[in-house]
PDB file of N, CA and C in Angstrom:
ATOM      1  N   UNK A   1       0.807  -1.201   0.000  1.00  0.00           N
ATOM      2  CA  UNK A   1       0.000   0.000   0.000  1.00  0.00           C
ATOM      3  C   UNK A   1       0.849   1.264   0.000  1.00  0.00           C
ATOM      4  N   UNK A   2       1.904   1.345   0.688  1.00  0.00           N
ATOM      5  CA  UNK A   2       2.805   2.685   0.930  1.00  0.00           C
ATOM      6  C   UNK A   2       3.752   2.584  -0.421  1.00  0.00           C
ATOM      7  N   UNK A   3       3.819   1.678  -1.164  1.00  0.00           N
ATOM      8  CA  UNK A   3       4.775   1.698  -2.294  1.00  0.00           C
ATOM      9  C   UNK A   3       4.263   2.796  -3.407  1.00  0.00           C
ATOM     10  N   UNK A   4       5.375   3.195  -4.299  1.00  0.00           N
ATOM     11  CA  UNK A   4       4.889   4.354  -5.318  1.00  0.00           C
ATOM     12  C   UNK A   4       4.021   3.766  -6.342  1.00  0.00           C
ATOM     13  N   UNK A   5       3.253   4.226  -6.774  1.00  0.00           N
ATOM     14  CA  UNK A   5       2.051   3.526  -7.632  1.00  0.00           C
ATOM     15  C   UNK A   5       3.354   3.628  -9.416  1.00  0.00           C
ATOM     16  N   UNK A   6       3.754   4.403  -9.177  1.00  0.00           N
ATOM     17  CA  UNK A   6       4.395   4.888 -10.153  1.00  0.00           C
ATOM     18  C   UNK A   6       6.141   4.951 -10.377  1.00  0.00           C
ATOM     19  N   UNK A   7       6.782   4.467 -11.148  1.00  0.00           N
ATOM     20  CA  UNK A   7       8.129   4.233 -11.324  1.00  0.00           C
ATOM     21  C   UNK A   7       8.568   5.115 -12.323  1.00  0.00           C
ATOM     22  N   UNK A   8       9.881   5.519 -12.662  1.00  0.00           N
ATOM     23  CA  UNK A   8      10.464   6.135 -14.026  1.00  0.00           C
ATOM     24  C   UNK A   8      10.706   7.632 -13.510  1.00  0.00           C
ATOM     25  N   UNK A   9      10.953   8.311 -14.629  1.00  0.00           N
ATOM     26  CA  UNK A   9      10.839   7.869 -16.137  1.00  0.00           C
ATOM     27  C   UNK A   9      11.391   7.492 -17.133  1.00  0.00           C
ATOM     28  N   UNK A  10      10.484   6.592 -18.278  1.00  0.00           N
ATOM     29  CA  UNK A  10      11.319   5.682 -18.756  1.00  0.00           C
ATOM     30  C   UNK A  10      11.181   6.176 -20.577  1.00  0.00           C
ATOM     31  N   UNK A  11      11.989   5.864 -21.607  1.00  0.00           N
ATOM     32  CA  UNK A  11      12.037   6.273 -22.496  1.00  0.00           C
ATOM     33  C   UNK A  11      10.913   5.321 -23.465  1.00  0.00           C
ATOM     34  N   UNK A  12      10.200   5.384 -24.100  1.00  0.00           N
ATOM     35  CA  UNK A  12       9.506   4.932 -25.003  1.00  0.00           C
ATOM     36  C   UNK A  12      10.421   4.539 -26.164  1.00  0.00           C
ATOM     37  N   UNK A  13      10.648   2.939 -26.075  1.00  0.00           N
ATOM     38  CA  UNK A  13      11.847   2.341 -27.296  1.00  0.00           C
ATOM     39  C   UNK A  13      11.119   2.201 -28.360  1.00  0.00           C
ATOM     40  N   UNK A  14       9.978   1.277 -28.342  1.00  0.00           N
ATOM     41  CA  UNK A  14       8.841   1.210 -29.522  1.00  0.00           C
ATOM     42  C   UNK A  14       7.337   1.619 -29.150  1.00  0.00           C
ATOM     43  N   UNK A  15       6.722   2.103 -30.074  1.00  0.00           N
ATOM     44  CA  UNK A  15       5.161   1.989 -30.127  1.00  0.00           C
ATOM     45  C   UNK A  15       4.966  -0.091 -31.028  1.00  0.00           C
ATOM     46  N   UNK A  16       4.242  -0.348 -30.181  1.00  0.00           N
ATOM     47  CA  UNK A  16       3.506  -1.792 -30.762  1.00  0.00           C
ATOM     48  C   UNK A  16       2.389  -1.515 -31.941  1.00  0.00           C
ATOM     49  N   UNK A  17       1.638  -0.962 -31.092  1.00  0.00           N
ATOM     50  CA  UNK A  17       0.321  -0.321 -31.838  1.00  0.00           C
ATOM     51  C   UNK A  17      -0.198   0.595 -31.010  1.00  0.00           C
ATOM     52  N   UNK A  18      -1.039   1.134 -31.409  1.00  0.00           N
ATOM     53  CA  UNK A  18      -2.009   2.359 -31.236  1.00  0.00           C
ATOM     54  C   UNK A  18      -2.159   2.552 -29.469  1.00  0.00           C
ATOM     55  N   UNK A  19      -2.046   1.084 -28.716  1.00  0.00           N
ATOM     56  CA  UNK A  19      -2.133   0.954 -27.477  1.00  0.00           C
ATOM     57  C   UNK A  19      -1.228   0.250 -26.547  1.00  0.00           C
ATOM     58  N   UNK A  20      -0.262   0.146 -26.995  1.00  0.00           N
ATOM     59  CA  UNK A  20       0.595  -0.801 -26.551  1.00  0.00           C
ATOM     60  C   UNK A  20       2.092  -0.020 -27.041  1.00  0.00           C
ATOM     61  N   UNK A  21       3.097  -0.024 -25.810  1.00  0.00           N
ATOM     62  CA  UNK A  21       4.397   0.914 -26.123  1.00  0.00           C
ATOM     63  C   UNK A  21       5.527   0.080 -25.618  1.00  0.00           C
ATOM     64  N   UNK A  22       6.593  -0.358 -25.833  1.00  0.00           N
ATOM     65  CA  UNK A  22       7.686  -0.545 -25.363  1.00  0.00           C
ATOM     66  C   UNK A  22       8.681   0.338 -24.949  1.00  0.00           C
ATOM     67  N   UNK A  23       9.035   0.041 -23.342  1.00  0.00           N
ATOM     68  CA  UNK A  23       9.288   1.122 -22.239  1.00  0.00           C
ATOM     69  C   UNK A  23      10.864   0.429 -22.582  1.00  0.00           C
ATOM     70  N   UNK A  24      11.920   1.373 -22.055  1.00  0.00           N
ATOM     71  CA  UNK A  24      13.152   1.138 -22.303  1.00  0.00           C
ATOM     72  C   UNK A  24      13.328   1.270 -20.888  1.00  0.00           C
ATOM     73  N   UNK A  25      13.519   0.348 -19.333  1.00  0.00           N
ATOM     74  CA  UNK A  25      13.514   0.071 -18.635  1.00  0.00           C
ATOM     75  C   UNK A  25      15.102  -0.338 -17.955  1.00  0.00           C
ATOM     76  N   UNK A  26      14.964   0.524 -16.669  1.00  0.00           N
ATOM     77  CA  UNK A  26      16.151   0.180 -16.217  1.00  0.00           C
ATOM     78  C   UNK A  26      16.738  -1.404 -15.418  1.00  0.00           C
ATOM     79  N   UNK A  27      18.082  -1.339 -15.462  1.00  0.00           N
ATOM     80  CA  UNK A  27      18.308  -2.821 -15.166  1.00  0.00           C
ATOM     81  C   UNK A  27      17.739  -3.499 -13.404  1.00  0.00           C
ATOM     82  N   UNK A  28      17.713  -2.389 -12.964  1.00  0.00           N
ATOM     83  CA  UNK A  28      17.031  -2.889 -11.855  1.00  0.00           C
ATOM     84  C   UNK A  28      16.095  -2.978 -11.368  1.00  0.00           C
ATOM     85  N   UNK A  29      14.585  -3.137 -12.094  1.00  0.00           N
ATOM     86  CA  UNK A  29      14.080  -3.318 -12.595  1.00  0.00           C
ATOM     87  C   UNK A  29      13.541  -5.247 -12.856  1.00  0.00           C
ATOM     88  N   UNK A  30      14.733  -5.630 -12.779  1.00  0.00           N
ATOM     89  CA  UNK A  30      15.057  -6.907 -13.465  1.00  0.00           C
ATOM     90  C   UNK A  30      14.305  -7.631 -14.334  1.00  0.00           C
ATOM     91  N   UNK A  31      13.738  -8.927 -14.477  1.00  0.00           N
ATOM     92  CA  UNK A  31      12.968  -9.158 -15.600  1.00  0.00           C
ATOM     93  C   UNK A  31      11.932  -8.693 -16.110  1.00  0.00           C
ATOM     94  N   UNK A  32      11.234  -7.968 -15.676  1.00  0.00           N
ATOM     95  CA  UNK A  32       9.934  -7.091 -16.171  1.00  0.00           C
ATOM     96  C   UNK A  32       9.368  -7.055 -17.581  1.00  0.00           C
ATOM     97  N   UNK A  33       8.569  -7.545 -18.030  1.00  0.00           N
ATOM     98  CA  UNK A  33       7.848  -7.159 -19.418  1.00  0.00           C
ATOM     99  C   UNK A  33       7.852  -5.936 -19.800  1.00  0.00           C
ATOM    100  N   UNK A  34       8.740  -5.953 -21.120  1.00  0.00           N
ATOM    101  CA  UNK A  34       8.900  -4.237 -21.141  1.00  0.00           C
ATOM    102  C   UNK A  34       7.626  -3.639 -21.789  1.00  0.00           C
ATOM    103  N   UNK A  35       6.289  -4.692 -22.341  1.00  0.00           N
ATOM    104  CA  UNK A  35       5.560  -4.049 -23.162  1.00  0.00           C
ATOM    105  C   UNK A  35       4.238  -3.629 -22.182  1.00  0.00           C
ATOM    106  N   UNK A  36       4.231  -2.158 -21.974  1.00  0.00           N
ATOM    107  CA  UNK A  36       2.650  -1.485 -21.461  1.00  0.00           C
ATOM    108  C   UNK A  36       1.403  -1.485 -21.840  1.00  0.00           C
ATOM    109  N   UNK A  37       0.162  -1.304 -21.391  1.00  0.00           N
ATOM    110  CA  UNK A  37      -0.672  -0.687 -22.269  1.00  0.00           C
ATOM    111  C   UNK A  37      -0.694   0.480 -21.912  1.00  0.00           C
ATOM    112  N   UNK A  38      -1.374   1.560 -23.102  1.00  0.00           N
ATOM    113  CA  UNK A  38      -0.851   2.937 -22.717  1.00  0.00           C
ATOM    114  C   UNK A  38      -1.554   3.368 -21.452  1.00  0.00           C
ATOM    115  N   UNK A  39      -2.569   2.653 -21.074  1.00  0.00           N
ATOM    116  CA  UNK A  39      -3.621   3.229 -19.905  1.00  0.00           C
ATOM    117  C   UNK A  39      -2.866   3.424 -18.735  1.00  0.00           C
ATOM    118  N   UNK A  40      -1.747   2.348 -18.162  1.00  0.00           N
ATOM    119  CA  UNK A  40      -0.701   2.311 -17.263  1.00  0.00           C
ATOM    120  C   UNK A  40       0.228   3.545 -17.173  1.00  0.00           C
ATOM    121  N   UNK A  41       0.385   3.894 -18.177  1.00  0.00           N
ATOM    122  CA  UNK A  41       1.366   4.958 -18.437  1.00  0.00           C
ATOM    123  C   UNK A  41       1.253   6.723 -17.947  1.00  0.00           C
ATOM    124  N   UNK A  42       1.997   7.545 -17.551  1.00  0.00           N
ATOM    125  CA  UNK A  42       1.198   8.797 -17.603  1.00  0.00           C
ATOM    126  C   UNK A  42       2.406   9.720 -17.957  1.00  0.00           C
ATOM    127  N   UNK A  43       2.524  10.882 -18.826  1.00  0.00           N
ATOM    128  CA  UNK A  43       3.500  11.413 -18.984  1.00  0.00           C
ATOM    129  C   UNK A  43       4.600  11.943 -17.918  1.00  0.00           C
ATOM    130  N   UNK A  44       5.609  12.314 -17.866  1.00  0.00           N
ATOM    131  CA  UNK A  44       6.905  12.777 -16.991  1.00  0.00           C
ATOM    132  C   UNK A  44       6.967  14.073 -17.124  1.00  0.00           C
ATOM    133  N   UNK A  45       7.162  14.538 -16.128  1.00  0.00           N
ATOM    134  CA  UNK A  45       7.644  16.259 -16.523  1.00  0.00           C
ATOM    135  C   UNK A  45       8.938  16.296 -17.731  1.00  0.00           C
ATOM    136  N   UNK A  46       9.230  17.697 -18.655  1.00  0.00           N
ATOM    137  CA  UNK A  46       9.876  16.811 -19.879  1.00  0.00           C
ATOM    138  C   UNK A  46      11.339  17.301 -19.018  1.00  0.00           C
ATOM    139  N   UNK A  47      11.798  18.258 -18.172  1.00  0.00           N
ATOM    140  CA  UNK A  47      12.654  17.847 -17.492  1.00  0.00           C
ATOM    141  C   UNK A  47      13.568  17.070 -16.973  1.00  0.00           C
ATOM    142  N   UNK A  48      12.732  15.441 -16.363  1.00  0.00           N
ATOM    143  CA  UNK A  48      13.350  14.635 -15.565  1.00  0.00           C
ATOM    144  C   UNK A  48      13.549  14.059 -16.823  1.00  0.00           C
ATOM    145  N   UNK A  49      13.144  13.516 -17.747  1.00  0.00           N
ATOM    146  CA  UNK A  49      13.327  13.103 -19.351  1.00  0.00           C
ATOM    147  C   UNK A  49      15.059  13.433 -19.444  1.00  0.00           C
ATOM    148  N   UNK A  50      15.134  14.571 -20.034  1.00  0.00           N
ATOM    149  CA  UNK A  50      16.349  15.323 -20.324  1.00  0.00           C
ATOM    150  C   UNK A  50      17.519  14.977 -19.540  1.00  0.00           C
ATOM    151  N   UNK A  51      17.425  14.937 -18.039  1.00  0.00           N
ATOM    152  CA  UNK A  51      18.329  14.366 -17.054  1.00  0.00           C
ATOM    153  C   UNK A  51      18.666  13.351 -17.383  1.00  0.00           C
ATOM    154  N   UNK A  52      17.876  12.109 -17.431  1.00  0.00           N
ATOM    155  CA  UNK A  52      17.864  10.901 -17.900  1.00  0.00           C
ATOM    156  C   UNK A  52      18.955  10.305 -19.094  1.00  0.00           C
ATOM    157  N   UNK A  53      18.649  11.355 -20.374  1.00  0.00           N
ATOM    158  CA  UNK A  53      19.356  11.474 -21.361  1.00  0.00           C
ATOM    159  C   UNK A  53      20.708  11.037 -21.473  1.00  0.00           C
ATOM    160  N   UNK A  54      21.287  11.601 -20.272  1.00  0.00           N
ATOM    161  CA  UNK A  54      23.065  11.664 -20.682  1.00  0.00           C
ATOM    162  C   UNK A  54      23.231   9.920 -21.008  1.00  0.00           C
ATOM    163  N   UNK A  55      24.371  10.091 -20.993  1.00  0.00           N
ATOM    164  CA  UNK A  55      25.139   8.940 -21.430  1.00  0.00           C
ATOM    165  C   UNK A  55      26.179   8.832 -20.375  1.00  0.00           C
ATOM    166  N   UNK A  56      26.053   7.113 -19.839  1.00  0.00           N
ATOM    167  CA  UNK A  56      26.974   6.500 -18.775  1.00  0.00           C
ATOM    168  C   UNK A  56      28.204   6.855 -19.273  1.00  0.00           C
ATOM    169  N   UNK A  57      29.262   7.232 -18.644  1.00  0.00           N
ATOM    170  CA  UNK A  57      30.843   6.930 -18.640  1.00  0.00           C
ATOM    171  C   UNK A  57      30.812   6.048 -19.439  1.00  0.00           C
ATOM    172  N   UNK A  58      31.980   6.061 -20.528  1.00  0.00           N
ATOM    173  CA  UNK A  58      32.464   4.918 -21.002  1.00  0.00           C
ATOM    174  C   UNK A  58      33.925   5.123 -20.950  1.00  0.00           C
ATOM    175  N   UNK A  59      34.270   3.943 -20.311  1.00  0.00           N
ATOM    176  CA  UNK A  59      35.867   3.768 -20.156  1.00  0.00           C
ATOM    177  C   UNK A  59      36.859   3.380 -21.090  1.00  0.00           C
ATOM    178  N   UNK A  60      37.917   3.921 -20.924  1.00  0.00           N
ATOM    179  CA  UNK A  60      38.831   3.652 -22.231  1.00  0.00           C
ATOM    180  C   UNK A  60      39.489   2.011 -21.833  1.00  0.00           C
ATOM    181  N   UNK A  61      39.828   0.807 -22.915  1.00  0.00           N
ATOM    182  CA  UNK A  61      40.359  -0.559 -22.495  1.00  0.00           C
ATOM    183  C   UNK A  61      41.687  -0.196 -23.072  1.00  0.00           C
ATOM    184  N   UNK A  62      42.249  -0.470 -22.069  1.00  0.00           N
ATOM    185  CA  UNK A  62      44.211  -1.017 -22.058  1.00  0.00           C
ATOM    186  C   UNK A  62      44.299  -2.462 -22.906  1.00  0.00           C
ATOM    187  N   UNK A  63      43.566  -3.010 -22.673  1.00  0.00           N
ATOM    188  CA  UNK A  63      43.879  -4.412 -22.663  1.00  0.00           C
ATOM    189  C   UNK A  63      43.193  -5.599 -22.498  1.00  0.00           C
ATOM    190  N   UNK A  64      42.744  -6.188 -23.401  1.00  0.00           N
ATOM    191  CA  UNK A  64      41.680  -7.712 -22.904  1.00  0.00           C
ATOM    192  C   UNK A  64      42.666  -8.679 -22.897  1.00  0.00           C
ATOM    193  N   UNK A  65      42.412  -9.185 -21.391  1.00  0.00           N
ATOM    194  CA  UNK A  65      43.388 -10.143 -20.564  1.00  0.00           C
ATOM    195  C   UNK A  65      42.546 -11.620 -21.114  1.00  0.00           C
ATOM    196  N   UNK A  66      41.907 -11.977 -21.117  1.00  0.00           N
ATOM    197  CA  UNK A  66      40.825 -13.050 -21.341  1.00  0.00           C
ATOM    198  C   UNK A  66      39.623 -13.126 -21.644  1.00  0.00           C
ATOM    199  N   UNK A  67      38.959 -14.114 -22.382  1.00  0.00           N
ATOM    200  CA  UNK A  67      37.767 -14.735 -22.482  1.00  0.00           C
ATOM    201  C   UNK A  67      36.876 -15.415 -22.047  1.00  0.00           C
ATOM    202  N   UNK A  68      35.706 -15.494 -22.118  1.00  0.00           N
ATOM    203  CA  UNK A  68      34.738 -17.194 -21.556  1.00  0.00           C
ATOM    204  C   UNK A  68      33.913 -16.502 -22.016  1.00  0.00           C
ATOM    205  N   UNK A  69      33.013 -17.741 -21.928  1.00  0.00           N
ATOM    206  CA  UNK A  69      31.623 -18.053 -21.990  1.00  0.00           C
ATOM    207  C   UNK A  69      30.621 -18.250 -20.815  1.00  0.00           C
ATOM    208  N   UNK A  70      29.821 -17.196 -20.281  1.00  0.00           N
ATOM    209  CA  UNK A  70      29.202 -17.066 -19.279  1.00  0.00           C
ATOM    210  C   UNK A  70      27.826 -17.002 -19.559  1.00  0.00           C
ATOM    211  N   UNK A  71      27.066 -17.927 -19.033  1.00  0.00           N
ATOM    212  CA  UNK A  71      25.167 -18.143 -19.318  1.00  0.00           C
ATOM    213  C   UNK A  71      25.403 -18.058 -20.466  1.00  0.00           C
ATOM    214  N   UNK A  72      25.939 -18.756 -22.002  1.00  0.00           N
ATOM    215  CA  UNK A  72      26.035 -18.245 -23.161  1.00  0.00           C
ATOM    216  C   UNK A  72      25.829 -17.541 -23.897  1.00  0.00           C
ATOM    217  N   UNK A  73      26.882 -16.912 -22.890  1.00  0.00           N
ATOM    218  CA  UNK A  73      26.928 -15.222 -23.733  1.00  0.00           C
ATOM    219  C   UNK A  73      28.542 -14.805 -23.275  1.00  0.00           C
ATOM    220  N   UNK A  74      29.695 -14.723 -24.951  1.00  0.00           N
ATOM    221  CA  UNK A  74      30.992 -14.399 -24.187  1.00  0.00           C
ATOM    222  C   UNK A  74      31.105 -13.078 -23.431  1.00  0.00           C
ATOM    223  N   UNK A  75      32.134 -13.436 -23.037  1.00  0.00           N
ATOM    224  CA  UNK A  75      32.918 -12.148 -22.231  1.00  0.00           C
ATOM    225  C   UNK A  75      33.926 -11.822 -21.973  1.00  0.00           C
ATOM    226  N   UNK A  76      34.423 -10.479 -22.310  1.00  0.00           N
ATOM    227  CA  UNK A  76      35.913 -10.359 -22.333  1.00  0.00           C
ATOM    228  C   UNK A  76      36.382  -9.676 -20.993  1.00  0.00           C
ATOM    229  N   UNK A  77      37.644 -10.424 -20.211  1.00  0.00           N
ATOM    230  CA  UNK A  77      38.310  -9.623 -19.000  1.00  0.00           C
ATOM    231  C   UNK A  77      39.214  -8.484 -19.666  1.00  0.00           C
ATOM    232  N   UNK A  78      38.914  -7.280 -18.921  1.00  0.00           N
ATOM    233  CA  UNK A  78      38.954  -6.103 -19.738  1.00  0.00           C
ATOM    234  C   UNK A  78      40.083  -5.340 -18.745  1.00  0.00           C
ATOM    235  N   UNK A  79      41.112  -5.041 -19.038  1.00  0.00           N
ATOM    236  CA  UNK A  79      42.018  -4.342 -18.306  1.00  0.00           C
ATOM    237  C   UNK A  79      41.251  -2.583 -18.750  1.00  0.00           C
ATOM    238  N   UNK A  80      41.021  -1.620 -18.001  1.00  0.00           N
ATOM    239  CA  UNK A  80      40.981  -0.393 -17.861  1.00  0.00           C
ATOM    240  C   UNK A  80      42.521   0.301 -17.967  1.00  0.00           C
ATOM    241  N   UNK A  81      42.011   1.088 -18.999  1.00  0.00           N
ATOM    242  CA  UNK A  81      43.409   2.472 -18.797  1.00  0.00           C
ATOM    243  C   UNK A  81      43.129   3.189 -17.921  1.00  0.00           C
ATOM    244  N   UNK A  82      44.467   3.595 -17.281  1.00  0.00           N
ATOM    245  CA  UNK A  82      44.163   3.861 -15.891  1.00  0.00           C
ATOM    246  C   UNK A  82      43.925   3.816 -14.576  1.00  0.00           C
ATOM    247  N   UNK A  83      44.064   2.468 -14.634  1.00  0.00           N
ATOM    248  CA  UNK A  83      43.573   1.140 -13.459  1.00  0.00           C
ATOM    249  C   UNK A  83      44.516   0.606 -13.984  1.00  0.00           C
ATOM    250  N   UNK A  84      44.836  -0.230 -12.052  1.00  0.00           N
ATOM    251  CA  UNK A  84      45.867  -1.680 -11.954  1.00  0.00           C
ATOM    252  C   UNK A  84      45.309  -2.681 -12.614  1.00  0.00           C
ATOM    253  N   UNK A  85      45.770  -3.820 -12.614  1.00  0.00           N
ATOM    254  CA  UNK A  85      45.176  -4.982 -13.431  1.00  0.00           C
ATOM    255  C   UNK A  85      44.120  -5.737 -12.208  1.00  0.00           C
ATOM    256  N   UNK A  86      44.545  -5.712 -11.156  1.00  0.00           N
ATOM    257  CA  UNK A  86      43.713  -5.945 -10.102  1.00  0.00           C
ATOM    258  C   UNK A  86      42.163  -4.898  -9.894  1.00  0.00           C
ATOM    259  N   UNK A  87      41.716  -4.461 -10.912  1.00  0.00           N
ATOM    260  CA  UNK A  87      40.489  -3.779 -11.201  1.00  0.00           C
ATOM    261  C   UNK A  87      40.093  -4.186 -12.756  1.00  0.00           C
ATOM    262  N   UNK A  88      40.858  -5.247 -13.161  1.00  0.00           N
ATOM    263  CA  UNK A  88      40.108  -6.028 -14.409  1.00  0.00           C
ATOM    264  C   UNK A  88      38.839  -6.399 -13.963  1.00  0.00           C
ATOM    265  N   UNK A  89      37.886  -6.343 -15.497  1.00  0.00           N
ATOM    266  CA  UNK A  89      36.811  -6.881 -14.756  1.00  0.00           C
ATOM    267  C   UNK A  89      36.134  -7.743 -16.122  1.00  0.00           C
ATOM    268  N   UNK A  90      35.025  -8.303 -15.985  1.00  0.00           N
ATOM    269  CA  UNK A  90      34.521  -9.344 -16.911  1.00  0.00           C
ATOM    270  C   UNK A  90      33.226  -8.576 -17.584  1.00  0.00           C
ATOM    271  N   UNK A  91      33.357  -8.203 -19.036  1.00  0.00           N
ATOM    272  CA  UNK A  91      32.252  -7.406 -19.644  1.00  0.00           C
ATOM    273  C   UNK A  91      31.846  -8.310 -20.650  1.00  0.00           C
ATOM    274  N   UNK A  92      30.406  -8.433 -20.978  1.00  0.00           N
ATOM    275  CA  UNK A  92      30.022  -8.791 -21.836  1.00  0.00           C
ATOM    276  C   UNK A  92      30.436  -8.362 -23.223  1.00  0.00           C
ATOM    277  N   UNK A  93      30.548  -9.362 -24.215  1.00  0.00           N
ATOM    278  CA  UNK A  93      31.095  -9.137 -25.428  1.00  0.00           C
ATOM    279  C   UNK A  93      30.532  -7.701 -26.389  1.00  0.00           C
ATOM    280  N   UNK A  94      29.440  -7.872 -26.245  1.00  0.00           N
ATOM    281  CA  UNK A  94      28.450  -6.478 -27.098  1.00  0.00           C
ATOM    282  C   UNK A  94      28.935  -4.994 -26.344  1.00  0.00           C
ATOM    283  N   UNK A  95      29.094  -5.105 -24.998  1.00  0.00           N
ATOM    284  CA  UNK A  95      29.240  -3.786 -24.279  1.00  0.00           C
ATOM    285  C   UNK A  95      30.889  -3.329 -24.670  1.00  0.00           C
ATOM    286  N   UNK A  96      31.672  -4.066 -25.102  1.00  0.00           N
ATOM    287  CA  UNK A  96      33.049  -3.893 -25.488  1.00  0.00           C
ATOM    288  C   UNK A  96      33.197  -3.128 -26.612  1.00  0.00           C
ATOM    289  N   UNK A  97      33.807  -1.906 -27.064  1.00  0.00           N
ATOM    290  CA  UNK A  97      33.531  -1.295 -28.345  1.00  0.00           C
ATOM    291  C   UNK A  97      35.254  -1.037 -28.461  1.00  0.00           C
ATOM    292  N   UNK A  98      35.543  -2.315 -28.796  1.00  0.00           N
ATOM    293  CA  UNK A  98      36.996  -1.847 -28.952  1.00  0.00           C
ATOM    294  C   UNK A  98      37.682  -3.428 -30.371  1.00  0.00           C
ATOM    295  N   UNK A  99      37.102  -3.151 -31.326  1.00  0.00           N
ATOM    296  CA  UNK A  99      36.962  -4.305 -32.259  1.00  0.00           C
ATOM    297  C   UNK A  99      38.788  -4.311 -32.709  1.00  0.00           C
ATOM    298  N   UNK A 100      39.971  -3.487 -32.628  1.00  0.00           N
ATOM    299  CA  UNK A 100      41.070  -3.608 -33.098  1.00  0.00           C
ATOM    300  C   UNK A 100      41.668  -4.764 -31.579  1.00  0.00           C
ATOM    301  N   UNK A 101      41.608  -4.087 -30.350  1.00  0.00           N
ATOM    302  CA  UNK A 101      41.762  -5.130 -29.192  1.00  0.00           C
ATOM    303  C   UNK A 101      41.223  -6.856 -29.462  1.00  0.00           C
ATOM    304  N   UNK A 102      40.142  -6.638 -29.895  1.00  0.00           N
ATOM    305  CA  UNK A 102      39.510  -7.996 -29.466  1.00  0.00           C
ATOM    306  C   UNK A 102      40.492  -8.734 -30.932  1.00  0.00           C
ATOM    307  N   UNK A 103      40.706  -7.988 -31.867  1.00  0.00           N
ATOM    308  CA  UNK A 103      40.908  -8.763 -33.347  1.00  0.00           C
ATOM    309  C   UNK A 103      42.749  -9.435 -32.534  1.00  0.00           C
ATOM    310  N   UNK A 104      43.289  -8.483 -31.885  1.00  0.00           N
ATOM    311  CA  UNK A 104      44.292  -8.696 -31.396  1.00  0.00           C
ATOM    312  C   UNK A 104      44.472  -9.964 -30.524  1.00  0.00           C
ATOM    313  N   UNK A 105      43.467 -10.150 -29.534  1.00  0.00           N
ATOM    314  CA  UNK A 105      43.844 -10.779 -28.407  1.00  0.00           C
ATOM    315  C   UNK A 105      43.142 -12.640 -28.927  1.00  0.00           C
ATOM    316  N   UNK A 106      42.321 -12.015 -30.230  1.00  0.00           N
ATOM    317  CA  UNK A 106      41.517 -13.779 -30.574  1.00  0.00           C
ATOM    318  C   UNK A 106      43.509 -13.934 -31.913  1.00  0.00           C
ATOM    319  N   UNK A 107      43.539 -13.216 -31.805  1.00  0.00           N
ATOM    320  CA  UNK A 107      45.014 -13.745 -32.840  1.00  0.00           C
ATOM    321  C   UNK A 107      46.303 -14.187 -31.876  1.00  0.00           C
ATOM    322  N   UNK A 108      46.070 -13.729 -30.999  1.00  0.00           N
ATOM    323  CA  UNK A 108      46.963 -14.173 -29.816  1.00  0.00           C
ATOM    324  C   UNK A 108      46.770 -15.037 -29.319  1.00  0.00           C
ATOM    325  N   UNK A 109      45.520 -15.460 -29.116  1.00  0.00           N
ATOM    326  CA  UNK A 109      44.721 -16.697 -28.416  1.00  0.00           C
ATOM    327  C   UNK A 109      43.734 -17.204 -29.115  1.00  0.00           C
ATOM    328  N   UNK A 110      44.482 -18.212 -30.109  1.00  0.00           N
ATOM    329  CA  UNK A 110      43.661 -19.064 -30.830  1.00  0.00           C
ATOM    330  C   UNK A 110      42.261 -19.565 -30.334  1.00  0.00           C
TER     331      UNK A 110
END
């Protein structure tokens, strides 16, 4: 009863149809059906929108130390520039935007 009736705000990724929207939903959040009907929905001040907007940090990679396969889906151990190697960490393959590294380290490691 004391919980917020209301969460967000969240970006509208797709319209389905005329009544139905796909919410671009944060990860914590966790499995949630991202598809609404619009009746659920109510607009945001366009403010908190705009805040929302920016874009996470993205870190520069020194170095991919290793590979695997995790819940099948790879992942590369990612040395940070700027950071000891003891702050490597394990990123999923898609979140990695560093395609000359990775071409490097799969030629290094058959």
């Amino acid at each position: 009863k004391l919980s917020s009736k209301y969460v967000g705000p969240f970006l509208i990724e797709k319209i389905i149809n005329p009544v139905s929207v796909k919410l671009s939903l944060s990860a914590w959040l966790g499995r949630i059906h991202p598809v609404f009907h619009v009746s659920l929905l109510k607009p945001s001040p366009q403010d908190a929108m705009e805040e929302k907007n920016e874009l996470p940090n993205e870190y520069e990679i020194d170095k991919i130390l290793d590979s695997r396969v995790y819940r099948r889906q790879r992942q590369y151990l990612v040395r940070w520039k700027g950071y000891p190697e003891s702050e490597a960490s394990w990123v999923q393959a898609n979140n990695v935007h560093a395609d000359r590294l990775i071409k490097k380290f799969h030629t290094n490691n058959p």
